[in-house]
N, C-alpha and C. Protein backbone atom coordinates (compact mmCIF):
# COMPACT_ATOMS: atom_id res chain seq x y z
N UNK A 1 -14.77 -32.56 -29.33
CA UNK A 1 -14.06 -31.75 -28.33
C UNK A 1 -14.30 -30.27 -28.59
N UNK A 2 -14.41 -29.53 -26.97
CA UNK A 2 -14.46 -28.11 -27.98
C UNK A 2 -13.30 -27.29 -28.13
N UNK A 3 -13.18 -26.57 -28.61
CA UNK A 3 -12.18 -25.44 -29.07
C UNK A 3 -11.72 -24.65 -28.02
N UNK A 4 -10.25 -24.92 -27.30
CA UNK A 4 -10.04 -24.31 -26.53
C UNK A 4 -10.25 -22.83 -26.19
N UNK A 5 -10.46 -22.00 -25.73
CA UNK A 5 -11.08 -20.77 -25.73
C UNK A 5 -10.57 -19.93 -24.64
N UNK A 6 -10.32 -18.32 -24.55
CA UNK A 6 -9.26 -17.72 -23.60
C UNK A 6 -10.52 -17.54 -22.74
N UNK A 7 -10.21 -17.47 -21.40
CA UNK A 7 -10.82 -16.93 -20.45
C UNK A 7 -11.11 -15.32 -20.37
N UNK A 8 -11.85 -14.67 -20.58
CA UNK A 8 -12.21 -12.96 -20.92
C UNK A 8 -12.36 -12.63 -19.68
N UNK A 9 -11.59 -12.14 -19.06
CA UNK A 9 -11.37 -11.51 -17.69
C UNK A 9 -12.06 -10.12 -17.88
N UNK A 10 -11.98 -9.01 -16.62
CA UNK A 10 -12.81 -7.72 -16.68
C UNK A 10 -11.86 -7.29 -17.12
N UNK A 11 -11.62 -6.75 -18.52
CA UNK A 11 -10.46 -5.70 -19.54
C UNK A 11 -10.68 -4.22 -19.12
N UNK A 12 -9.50 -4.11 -18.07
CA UNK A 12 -9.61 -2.49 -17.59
C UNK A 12 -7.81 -2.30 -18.53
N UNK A 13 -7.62 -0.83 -18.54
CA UNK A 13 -6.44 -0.76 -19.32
C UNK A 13 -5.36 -0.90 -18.68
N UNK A 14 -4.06 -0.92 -18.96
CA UNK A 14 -3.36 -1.17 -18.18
C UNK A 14 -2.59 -0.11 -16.98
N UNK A 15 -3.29 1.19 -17.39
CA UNK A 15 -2.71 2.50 -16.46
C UNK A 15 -3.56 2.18 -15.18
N UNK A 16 -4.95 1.79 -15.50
CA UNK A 16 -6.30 1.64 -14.12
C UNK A 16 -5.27 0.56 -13.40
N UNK A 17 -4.86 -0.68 -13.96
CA UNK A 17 -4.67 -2.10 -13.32
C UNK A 17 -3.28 -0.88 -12.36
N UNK A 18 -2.68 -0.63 -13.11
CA UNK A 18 -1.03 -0.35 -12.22
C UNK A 18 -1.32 0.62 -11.27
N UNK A 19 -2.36 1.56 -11.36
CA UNK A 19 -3.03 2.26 -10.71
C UNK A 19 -3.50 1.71 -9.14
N UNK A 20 -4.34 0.67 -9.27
CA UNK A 20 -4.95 0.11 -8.32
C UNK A 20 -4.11 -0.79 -7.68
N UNK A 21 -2.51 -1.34 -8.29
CA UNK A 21 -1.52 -2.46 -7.69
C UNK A 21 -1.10 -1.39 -6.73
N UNK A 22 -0.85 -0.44 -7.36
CA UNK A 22 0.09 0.56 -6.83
C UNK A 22 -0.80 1.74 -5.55
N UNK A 23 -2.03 2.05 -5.58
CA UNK A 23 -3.04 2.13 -4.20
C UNK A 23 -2.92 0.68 -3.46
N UNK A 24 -2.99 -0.08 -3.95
CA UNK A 24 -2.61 -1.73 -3.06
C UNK A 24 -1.84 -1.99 -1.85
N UNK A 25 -0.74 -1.48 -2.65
CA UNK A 25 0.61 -1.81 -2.24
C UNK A 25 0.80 -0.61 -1.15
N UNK A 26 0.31 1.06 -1.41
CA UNK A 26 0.19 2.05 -0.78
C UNK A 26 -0.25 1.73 0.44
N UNK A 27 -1.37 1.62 0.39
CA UNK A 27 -2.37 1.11 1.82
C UNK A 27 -1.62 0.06 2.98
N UNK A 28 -1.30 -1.00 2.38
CA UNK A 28 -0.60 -2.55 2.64
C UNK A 28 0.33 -1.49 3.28
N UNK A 29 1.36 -0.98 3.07
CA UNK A 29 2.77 -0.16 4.00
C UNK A 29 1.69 0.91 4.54
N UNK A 30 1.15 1.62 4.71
CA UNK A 30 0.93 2.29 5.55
C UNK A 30 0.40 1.74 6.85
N UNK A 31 -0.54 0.62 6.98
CA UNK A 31 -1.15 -0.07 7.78
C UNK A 31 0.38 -1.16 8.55
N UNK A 32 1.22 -1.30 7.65
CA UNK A 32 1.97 -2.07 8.59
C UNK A 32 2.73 -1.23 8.72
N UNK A 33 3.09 -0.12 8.43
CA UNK A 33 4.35 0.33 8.91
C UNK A 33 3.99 1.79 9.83
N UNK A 34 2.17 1.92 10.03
CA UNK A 34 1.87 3.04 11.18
C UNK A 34 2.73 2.75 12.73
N UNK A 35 2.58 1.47 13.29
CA UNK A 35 3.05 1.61 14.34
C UNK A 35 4.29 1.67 14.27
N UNK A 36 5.58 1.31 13.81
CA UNK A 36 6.85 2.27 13.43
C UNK A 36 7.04 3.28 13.62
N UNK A 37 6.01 4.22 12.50
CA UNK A 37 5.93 5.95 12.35
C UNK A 37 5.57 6.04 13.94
N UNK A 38 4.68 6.11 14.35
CA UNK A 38 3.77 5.86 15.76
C UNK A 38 4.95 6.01 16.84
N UNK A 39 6.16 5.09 17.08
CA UNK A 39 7.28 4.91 17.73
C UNK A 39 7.96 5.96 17.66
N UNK A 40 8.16 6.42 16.25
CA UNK A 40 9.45 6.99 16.37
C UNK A 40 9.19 8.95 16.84
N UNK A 41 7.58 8.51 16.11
CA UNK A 41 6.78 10.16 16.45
C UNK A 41 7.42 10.30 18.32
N UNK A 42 6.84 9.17 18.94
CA UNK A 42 6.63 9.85 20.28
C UNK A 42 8.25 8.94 20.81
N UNK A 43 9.29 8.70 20.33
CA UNK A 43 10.76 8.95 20.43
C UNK A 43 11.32 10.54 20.63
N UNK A 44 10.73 10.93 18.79
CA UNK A 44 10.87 12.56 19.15
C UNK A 44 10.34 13.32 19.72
N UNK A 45 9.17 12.98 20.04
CA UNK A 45 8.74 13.90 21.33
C UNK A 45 9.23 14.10 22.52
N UNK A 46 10.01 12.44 22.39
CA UNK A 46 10.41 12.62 24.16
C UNK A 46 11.68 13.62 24.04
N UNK A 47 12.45 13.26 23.02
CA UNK A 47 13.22 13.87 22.53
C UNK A 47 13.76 15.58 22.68
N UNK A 48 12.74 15.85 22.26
CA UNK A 48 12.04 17.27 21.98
C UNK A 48 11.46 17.73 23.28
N UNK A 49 11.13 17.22 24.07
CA UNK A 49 10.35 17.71 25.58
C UNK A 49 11.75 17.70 26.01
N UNK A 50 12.81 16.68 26.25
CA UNK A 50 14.29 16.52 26.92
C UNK A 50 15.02 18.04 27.14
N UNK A 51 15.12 18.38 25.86
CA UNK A 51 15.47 19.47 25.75
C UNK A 51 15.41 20.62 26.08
N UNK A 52 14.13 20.68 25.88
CA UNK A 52 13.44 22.15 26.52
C UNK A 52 13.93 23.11 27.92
């Protein structure tokens, strides 16, 4: 039998890994949450023209 053995993944440190979860996760909310921003931008516009 052979000798169980660890799998050697690509060893980046752990500031790069939290780095890149955390650009991940950045991107991921901006892309779902543009059309939101998108809404509420031209809410206040109408908003803002009302007034005038």
């Amino acid at each position: 039998m052979q000798k169980d053995e660890d799998i050697l993944l690509d060893k980046k440190p752990t500031e790069e890994i939290k780095r890149d979860i955390i650009q991940c996760i950045e991107k991921y909310i901006d892309v779902k949450l543009q059309p939101v921003f998108n809404y509420f931008k031209k809410k206040r516009d109408f908003y803002d023209m009302s007034f005038l």
